[in-house]
Protein backbone atom coordinates (compact mmCIF):
# COMPACT_ATOMS: atom_id res chain seq x y z
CA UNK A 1 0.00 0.00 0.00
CA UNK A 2 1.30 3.67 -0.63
CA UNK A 3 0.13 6.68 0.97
CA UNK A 4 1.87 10.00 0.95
CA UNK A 5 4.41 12.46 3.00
CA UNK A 6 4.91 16.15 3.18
CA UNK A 7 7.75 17.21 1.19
CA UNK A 8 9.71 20.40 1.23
CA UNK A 9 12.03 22.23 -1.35
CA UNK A 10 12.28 25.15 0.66
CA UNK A 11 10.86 27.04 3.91
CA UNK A 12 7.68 28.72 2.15
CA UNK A 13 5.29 26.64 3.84
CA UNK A 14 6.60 27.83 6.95
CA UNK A 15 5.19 31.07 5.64
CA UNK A 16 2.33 30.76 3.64
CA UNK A 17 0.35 28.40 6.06
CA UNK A 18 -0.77 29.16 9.47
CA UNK A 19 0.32 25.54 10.64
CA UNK A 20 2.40 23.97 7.83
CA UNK A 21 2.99 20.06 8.49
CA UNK A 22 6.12 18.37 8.98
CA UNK A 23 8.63 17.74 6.58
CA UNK A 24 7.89 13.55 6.31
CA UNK A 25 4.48 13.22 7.60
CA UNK A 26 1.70 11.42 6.64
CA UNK A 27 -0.92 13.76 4.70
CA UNK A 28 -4.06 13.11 3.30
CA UNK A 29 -6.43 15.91 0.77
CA UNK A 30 -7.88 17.10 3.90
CA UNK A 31 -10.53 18.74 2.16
CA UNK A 32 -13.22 18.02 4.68
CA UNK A 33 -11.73 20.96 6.50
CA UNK A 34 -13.60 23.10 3.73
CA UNK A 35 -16.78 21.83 3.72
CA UNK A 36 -18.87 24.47 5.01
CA UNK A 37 -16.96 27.54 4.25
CA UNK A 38 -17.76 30.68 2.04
CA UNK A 39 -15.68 32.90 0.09
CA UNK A 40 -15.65 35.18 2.90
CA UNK A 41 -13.09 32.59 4.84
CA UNK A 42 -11.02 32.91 1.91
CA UNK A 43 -8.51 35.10 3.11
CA UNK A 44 -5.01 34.89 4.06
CA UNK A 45 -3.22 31.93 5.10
CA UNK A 46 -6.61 30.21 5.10
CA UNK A 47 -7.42 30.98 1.50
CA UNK A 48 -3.30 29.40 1.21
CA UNK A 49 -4.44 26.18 2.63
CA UNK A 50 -7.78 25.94 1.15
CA UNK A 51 -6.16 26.71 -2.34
CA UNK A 52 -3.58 24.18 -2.41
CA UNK A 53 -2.55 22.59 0.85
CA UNK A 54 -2.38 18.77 1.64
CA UNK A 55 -3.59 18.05 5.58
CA UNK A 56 -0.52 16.45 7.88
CA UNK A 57 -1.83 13.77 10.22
CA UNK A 58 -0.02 14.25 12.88
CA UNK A 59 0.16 18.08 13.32
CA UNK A 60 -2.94 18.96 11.26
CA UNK A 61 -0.50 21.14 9.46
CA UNK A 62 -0.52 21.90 5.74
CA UNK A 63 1.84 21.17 3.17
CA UNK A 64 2.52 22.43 -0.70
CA UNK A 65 4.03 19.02 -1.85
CA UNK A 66 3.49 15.51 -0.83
CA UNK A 67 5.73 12.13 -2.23
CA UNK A 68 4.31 9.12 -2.82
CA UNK A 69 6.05 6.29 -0.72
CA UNK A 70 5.35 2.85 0.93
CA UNK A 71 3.70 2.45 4.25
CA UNK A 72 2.95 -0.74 6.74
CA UNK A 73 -0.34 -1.85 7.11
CA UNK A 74 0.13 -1.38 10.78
CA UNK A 75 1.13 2.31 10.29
CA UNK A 76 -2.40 3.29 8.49
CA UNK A 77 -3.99 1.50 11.90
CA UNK A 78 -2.51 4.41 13.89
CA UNK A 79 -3.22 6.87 11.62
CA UNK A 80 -6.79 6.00 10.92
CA UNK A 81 -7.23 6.19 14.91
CA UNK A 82 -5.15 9.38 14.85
CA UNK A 83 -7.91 10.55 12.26
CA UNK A 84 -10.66 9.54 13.92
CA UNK A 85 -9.28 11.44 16.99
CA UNK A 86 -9.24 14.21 14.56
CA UNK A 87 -12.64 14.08 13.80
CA UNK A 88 -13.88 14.25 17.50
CA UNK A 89 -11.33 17.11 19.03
CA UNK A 90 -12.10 19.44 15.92
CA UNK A 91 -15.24 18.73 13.99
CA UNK A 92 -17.20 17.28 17.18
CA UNK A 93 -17.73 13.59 16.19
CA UNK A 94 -19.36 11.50 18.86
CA UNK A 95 -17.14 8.92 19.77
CA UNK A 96 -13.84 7.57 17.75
CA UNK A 97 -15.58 4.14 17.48
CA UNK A 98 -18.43 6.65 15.28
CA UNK A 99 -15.56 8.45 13.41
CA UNK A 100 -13.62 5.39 12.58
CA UNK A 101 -15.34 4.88 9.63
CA UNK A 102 -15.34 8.17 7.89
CA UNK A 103 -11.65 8.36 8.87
CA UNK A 104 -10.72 4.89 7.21
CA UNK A 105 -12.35 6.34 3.84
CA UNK A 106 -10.73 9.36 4.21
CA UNK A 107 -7.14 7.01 4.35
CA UNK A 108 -8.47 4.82 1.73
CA UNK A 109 -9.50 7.56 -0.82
CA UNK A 110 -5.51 9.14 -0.75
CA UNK A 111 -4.27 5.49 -0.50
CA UNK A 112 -6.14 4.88 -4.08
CA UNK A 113 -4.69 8.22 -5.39
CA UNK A 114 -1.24 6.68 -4.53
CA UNK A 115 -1.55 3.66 -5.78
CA UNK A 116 -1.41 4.38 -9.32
CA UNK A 117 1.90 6.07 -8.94
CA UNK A 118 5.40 5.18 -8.75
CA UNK A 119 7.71 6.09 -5.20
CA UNK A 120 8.74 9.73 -5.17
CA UNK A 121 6.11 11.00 -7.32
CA UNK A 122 5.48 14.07 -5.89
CA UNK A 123 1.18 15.31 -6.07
CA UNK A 124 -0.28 18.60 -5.54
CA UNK A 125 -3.91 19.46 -4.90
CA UNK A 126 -5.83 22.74 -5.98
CA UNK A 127 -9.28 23.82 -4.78
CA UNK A 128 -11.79 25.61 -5.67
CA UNK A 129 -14.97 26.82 -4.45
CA UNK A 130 -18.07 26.11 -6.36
CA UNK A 131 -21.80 26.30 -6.11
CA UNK A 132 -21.77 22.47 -5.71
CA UNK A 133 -19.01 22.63 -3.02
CA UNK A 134 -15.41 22.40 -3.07
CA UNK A 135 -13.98 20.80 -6.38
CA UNK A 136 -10.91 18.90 -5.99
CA UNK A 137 -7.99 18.63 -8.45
CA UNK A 138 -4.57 16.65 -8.39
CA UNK A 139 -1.57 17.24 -10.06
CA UNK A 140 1.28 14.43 -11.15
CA UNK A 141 4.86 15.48 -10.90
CA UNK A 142 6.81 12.12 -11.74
CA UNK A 143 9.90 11.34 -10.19
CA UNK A 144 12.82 11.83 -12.50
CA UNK A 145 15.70 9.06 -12.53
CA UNK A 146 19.10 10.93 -11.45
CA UNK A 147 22.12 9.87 -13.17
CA UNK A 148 25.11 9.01 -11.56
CA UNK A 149 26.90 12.38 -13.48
CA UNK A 150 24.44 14.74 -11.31
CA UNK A 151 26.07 13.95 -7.71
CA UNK A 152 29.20 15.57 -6.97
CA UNK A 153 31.93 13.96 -5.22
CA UNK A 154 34.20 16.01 -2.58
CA UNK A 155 37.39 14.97 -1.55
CA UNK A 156 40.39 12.49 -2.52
CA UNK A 157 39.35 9.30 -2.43
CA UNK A 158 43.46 7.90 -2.09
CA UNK A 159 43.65 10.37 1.20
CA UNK A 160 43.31 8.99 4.57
């Protein structure tokens, strides 16, 4: 199974989102987080992470770029519980045990979008808001084979 994990060329998340997620966690669309909002929350670093930020499971942080790599069965456990948790701390869910299963869909859903990709592709998401809700798109940015000529080597190899 694949899943995805925040990536980061740079430190503009650290800007651009109010809570940007950590470099190498687990990060799902997240776009249940926009659900019910207007234009009028479409402002600052809000309208940042509705436009095009991926949702960190950990942190709840945002992220511009996520990469496409392998995960344990036993890994999406915890992090369908950590959803779940989610769910009930922020958006008022009953219980966990009632959350579980919207949380496991949420999982499955970015696990399908993975799937179909090769390690290291990297994904983006944009949003926007439409009279039918918010509209989801994903973008493919394939992972590019490095040659051996691209690496630079420092240092005599014959010196001890």
């Amino acid at each position: 199974m694949k899943l995805a994990r925040a990536i980061h060329f740079d430190e503009s998340d650290q800007r651009v989102f109010a809570s940007p997620a950590r470099t190498g966690e687990w990060c799902i669309s997240g776009g249940f987080e926009f659900s019910n909002w207007t234009e009028g929350d479409l402002a600052g670093k809000a309208r940042q992470a509705f436009a095009n930020g991926w949702f960190g499971l950990e942190t709840g942080g945002r992220a511009t770029f996520v990469a496409v790599t392998a995960i344990e069965a036993s890994e999406v456990e915890t992090l369908i519980a950590l959803l779940a948790q989610h769910f009930v701390t922020y958006y008022d869910a009953p219980s966990v045990e009632a959350a579980l299963p919207v949380a496991k869909e949420e999982i499955a859903q970015m696990a399908e979008l993975c799937d179909e990709h090769d390690p290291n592709t990297l994904l983006t998401v944009s949003r926007d808001l439409t009279e039918a809700g918010v509209r989801e798109a994903f973008r493919v940015i394939e992972a590019q084979d490095a040659g051996l000529e691209q690496f630079a080597i420092h240092g005599d190899i014959g010196e001890t």
